[in-house]
N, C-alpha and C. Protein backbone atom coordinates (compact mmCIF):
# COMPACT_ATOMS: atom_id res chain seq x y z
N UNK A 1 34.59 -9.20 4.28
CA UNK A 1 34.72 -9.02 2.85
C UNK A 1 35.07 -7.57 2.54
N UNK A 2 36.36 -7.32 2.26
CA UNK A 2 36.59 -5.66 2.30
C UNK A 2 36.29 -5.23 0.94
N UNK A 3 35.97 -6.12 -0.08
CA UNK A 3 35.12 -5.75 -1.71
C UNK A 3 33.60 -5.45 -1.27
N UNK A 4 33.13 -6.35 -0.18
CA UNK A 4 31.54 -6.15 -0.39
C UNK A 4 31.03 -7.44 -1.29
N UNK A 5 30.01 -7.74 -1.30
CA UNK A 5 29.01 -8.56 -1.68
C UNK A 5 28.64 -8.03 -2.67
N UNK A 6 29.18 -8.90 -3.98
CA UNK A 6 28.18 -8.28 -5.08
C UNK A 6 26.78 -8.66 -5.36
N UNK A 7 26.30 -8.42 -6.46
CA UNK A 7 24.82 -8.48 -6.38
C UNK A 7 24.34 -9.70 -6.55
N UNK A 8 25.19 -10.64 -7.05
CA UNK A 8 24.69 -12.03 -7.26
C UNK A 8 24.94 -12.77 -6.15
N UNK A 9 25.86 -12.22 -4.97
CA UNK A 9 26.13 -12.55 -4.01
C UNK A 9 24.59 -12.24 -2.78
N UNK A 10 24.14 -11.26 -2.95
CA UNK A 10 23.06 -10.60 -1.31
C UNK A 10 22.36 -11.37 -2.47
N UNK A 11 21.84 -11.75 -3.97
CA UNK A 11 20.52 -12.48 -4.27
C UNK A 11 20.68 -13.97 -3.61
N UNK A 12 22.01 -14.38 -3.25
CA UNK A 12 22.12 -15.85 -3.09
C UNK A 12 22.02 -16.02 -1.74
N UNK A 13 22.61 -15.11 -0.83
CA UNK A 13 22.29 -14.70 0.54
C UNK A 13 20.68 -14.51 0.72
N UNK A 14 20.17 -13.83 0.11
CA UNK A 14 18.79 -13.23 0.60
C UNK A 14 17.62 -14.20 -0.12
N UNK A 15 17.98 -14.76 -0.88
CA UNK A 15 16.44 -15.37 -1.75
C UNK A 15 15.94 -14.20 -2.32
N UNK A 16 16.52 -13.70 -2.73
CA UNK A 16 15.59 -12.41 -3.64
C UNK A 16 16.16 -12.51 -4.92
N UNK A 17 15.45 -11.99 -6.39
CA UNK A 17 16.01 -11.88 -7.66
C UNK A 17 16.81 -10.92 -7.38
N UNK A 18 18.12 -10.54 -8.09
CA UNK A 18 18.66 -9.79 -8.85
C UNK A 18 17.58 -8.73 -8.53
N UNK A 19 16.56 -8.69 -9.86
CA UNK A 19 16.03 -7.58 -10.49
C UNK A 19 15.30 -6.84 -8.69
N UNK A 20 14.45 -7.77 -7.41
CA UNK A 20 14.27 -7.28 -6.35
C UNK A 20 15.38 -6.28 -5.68
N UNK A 21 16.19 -7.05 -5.63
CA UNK A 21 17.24 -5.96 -5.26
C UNK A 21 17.56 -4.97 -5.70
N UNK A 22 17.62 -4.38 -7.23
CA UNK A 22 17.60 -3.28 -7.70
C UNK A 22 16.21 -2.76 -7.67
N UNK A 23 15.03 -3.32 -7.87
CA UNK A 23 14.27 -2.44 -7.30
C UNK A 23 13.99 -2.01 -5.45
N UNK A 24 14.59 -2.67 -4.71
CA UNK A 24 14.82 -2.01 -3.09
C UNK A 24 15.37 -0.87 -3.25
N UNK A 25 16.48 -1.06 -4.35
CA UNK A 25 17.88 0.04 -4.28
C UNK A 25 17.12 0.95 -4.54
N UNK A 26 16.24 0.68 -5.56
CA UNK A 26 15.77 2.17 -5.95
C UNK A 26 14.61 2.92 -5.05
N UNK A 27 14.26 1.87 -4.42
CA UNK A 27 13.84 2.96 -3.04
C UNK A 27 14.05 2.89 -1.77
N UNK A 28 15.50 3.03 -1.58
CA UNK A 28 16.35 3.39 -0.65
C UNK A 28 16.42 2.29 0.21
N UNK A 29 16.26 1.14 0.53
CA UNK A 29 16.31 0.15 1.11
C UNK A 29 17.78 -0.38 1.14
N UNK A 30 18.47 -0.67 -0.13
CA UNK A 30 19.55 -1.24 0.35
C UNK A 30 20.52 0.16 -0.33
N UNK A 31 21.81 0.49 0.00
CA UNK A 31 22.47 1.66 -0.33
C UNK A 31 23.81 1.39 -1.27
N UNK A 32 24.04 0.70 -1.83
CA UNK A 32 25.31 0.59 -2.46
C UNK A 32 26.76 1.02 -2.80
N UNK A 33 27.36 0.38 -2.66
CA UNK A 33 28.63 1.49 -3.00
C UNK A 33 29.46 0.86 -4.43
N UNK A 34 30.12 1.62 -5.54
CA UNK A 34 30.10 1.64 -5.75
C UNK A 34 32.00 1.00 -6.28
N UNK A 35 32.56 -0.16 -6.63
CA UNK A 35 34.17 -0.10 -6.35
C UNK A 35 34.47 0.38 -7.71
N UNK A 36 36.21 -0.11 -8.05
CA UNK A 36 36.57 1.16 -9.33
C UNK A 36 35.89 0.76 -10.40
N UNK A 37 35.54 -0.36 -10.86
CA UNK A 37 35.19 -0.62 -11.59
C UNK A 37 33.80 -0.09 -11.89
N UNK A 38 33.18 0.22 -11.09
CA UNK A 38 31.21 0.98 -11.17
C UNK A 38 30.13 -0.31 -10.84
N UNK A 39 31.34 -1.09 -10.36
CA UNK A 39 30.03 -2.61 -10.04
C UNK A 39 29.46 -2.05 -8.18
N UNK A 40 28.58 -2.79 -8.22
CA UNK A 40 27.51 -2.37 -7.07
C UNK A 40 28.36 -3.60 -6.28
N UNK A 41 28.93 -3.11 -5.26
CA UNK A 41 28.47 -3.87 -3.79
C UNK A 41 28.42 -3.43 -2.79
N UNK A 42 27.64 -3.93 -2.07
CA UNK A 42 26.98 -4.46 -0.61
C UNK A 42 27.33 -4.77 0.30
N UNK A 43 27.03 -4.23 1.76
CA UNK A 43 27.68 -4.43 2.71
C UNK A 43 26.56 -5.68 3.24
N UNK A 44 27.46 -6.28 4.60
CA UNK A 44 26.31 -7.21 5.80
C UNK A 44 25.38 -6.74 5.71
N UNK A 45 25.69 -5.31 6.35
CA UNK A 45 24.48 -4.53 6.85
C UNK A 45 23.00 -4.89 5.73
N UNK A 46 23.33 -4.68 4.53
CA UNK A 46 22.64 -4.75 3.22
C UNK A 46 21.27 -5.61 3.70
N UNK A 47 22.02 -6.80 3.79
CA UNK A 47 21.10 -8.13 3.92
C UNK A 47 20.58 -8.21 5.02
N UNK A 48 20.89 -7.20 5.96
CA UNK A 48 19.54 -7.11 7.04
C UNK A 48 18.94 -5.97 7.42
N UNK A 49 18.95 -5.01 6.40
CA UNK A 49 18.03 -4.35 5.42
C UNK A 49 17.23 -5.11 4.38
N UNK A 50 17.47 -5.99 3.96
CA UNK A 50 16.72 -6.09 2.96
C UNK A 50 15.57 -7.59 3.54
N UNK A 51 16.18 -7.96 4.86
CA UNK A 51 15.44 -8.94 5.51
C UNK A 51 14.21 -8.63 6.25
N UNK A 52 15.03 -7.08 7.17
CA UNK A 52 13.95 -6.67 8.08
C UNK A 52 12.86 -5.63 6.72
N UNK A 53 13.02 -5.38 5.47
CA UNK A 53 12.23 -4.78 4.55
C UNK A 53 11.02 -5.88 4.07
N UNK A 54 11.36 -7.15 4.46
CA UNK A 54 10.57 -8.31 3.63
C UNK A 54 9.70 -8.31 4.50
N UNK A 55 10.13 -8.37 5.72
CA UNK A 55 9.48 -9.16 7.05
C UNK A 55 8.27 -7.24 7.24
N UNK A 56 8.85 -6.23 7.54
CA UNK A 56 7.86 -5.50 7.65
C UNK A 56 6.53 -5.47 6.17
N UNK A 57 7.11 -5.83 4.81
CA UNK A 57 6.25 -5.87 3.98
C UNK A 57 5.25 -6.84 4.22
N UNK A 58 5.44 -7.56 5.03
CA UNK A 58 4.56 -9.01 5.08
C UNK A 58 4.12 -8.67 6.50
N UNK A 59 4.16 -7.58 7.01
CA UNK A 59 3.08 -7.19 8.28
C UNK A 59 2.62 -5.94 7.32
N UNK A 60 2.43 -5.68 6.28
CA UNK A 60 1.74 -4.76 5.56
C UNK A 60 2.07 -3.18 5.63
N UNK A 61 3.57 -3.12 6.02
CA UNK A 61 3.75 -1.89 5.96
C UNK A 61 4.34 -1.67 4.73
N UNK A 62 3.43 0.07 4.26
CA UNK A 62 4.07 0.24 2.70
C UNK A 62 5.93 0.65 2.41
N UNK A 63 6.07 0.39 1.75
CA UNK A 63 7.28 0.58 1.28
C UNK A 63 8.06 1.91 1.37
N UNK A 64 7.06 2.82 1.40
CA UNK A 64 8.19 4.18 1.28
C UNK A 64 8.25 4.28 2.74
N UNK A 65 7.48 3.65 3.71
CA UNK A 65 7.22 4.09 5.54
C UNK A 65 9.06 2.77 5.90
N UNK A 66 8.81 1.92 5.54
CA UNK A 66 10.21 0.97 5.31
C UNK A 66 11.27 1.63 5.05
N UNK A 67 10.99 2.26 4.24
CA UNK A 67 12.75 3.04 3.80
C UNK A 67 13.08 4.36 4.25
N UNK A 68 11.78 4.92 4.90
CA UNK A 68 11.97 6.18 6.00
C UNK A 68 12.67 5.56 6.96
N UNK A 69 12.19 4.57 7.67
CA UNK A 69 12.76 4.34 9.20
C UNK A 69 14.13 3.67 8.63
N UNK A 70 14.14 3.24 7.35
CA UNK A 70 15.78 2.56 7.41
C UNK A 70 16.74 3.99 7.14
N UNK A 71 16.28 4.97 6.76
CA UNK A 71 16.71 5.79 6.23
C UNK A 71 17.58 6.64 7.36
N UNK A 72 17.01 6.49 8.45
CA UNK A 72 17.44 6.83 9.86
C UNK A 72 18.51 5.83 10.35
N UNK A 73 18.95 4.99 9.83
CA UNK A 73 20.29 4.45 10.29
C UNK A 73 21.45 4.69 9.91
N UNK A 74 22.45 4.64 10.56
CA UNK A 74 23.76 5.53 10.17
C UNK A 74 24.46 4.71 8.76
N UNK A 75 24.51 6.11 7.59
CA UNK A 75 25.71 5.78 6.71
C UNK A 75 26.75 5.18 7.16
N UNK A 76 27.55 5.75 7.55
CA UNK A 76 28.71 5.67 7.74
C UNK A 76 29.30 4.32 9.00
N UNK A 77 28.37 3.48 9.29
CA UNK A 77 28.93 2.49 10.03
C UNK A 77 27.54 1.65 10.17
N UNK A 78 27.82 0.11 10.30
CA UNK A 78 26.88 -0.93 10.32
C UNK A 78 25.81 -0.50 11.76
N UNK A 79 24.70 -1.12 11.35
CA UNK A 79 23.62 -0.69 12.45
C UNK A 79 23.81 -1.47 13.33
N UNK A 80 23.40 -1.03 14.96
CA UNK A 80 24.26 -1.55 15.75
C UNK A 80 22.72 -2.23 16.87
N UNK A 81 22.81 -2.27 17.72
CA UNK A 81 21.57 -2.95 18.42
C UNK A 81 20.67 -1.92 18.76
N UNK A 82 21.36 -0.75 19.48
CA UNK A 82 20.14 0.67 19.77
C UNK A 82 19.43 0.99 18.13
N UNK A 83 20.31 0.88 17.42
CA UNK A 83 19.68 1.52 16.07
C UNK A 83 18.61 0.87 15.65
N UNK A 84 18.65 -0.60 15.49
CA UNK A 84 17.28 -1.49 15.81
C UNK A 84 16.49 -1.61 16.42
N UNK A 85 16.79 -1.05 17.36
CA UNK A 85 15.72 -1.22 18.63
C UNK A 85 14.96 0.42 18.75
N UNK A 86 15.65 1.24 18.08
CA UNK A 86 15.09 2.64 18.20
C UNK A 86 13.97 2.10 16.36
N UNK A 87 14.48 1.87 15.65
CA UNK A 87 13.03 1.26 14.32
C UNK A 87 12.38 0.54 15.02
N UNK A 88 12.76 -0.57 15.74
CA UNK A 88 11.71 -1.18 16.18
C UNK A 88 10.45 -0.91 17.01
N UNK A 89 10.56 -0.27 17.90
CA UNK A 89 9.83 0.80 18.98
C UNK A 89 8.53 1.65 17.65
N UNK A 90 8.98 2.12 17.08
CA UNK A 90 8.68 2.81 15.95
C UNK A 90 7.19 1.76 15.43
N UNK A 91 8.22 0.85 15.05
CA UNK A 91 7.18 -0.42 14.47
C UNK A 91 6.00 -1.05 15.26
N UNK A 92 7.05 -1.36 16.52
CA UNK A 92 5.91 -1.86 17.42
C UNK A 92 4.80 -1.12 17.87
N UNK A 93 4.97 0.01 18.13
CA UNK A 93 3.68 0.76 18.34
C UNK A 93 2.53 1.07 17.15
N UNK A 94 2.81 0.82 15.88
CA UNK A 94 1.86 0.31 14.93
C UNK A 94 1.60 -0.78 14.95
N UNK A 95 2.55 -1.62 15.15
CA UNK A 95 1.53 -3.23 15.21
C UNK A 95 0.63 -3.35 16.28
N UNK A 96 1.19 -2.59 17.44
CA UNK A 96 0.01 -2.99 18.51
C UNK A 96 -1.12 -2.30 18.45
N UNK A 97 -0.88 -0.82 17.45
CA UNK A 97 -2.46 -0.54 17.22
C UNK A 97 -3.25 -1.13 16.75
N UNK A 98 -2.41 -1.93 15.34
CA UNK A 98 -3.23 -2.38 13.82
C UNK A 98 -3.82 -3.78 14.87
N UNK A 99 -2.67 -4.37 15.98
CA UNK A 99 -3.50 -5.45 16.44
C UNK A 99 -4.88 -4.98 17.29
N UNK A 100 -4.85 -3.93 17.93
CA UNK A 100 -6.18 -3.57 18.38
C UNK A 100 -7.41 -3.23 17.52
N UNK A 101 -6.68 -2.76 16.03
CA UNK A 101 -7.99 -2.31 15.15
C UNK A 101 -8.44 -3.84 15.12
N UNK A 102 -7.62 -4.65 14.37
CA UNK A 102 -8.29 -5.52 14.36
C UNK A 102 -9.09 -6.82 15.33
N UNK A 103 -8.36 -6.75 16.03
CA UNK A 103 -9.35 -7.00 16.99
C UNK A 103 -10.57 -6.51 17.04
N UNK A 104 -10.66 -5.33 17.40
CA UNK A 104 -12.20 -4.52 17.29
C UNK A 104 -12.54 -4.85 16.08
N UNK A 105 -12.01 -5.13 14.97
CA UNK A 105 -13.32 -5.33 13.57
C UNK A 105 -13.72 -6.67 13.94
N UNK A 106 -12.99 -7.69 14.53
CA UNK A 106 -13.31 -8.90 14.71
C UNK A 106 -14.46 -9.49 15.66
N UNK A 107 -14.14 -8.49 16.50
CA UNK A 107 -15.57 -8.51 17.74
C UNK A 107 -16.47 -8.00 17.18
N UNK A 108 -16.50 -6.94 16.13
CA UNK A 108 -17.69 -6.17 15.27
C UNK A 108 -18.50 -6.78 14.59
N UNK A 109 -17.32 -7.99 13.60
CA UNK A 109 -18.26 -8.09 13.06
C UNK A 109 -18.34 -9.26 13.21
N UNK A 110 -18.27 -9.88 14.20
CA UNK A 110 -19.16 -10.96 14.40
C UNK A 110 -20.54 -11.09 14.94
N UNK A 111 -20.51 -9.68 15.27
CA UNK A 111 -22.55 -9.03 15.61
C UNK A 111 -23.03 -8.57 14.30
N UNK A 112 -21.97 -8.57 13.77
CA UNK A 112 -22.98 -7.73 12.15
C UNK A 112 -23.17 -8.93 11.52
N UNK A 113 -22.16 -9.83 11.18
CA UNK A 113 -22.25 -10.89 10.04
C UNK A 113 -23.48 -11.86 10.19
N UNK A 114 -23.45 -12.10 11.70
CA UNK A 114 -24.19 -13.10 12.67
C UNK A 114 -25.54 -12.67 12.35
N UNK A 115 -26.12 -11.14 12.51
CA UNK A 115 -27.03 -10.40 12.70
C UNK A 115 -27.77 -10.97 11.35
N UNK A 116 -27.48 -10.98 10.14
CA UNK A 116 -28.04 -11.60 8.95
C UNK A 116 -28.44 -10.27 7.75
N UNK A 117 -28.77 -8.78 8.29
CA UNK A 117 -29.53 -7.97 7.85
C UNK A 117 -28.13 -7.33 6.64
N UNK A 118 -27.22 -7.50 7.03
CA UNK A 118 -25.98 -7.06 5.93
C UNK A 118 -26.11 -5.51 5.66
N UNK A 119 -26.77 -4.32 6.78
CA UNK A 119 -26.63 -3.37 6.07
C UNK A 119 -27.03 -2.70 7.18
N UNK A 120 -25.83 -1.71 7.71
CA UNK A 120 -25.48 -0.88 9.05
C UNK A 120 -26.54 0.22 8.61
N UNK A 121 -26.95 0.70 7.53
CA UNK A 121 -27.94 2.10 7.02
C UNK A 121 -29.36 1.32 7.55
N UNK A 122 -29.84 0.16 7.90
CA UNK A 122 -31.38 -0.47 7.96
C UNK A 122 -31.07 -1.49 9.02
N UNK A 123 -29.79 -1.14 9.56
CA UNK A 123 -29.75 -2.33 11.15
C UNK A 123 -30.39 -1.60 12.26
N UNK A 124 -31.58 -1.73 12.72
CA UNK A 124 -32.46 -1.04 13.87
C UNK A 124 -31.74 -1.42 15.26
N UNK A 125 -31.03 -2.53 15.53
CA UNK A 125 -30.49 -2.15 16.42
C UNK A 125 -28.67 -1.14 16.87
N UNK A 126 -28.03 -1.77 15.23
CA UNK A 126 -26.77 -1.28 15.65
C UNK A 126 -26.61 0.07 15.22
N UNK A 127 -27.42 0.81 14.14
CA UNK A 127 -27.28 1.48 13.62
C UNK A 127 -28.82 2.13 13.24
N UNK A 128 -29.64 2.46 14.50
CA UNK A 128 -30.65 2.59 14.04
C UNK A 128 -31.46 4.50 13.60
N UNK A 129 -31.66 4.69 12.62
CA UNK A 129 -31.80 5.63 11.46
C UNK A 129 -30.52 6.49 10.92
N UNK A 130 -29.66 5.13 10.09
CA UNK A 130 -28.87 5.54 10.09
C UNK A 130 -27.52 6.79 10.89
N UNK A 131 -28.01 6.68 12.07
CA UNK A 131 -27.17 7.80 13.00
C UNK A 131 -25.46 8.08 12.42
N UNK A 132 -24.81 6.76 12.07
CA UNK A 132 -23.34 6.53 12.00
C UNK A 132 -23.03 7.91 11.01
N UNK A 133 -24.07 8.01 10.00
CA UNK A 133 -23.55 8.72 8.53
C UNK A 133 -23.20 10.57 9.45
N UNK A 134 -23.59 10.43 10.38
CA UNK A 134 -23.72 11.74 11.05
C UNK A 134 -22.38 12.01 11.00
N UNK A 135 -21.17 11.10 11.15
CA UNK A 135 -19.71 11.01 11.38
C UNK A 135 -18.90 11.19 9.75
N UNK A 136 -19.75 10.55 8.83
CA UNK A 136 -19.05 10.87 8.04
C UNK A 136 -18.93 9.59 6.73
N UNK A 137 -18.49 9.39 5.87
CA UNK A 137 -18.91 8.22 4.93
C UNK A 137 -18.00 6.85 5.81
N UNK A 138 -18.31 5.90 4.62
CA UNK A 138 -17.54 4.76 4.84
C UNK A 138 -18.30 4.23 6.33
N UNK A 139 -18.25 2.82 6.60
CA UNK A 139 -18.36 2.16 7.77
C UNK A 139 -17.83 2.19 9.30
N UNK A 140 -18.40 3.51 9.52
CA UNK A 140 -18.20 4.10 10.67
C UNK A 140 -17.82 3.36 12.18
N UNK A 141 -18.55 2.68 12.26
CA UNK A 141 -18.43 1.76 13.46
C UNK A 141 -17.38 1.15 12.92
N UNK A 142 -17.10 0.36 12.33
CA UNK A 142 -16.01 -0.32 12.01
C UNK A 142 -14.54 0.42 12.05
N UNK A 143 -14.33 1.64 11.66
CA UNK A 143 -13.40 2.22 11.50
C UNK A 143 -13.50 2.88 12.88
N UNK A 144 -14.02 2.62 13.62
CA UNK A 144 -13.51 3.48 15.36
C UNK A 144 -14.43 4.27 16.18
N UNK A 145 -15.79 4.16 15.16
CA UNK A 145 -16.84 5.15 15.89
C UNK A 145 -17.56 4.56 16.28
N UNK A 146 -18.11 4.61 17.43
CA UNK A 146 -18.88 4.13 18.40
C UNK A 146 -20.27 4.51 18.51
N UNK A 147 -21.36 3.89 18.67
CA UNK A 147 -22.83 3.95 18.62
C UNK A 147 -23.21 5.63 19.23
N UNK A 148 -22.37 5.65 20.25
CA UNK A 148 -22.36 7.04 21.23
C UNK A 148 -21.84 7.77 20.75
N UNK A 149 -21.02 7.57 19.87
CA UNK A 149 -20.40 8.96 18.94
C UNK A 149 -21.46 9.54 18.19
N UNK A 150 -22.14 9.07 17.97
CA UNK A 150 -22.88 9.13 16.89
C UNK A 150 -24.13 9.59 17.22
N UNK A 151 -24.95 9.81 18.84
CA UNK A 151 -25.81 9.73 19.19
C UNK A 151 -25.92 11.38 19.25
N UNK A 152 -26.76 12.40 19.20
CA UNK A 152 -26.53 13.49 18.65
C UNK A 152 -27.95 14.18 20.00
């Protein structure tokens, strides 16, 4: 398509409104160009930007961290397989953390929930006189600190 995809075109391609797509545009997700007339269109590339933007939103990454790493793909020519695979690398090493956090909250708290007492400040065994707060607020153990961190 040497016009580009206009906008009613990547909404019919993508399943997204109209109005989604101008709000991506506006934070840097999809890039537009602009023909004589001042109408917006869109390259291929567009729509897999705006696919791989859905799919990382729905593994919970925020939006401006999305349009950094897209932001790193070349203007000037469609993204090519290294260019994906260099975001991806990127990505994957957060998912495999976020999959280890959670994991660890999952093994956690199935000794806390199980336990019945609902409160890490008066749990004598997991948390006993309050030690955790030594680290700092919020639910210490849960967020990465360990009984032995804490042991003073």
């Amino acid at each position: 398509m040497p016009q580009g995809l206009t906008i009613g075109d990547l909404a019919d391609r993508s399943g997204l409104a109209v109005s989604a797509i101008r709000f991506y545009e506006t934070h840097g997700i999809v890039l537009p160009l602009r023909n004589q007339g001042g109408h917006r269109r869109y390259g291929k590339a567009d729509l897999r930007r705006l696919s791989f933007a859905l799919i990382a939103q729905r593994l919970g990454f925020p939006l401006a961290e999305i349009a950094r790493h897209l932001a790193a793909l070349p203007a000037d020519r469609a993204p090519d397989r290294q260019d994906w695979e260099r975001i991806a690398t990127g990505f994957r090493i957060q998912i495999d953390q976020r999959i280890a956090a959670l994991q660890q909250l999952s093994d956690k708290l199935d000794g806390c929930i199980g336990c019945g007492c609902l409160s890490l400040d008066k749990c004598s065994l997991y948390n006993p006189a309050d030690r955790a707060a030594r680290k700092g607020i919020g639910p210490r153990y849960l967020m990465g600190d360990g009984p032995e961190d804490t042991d003073g």
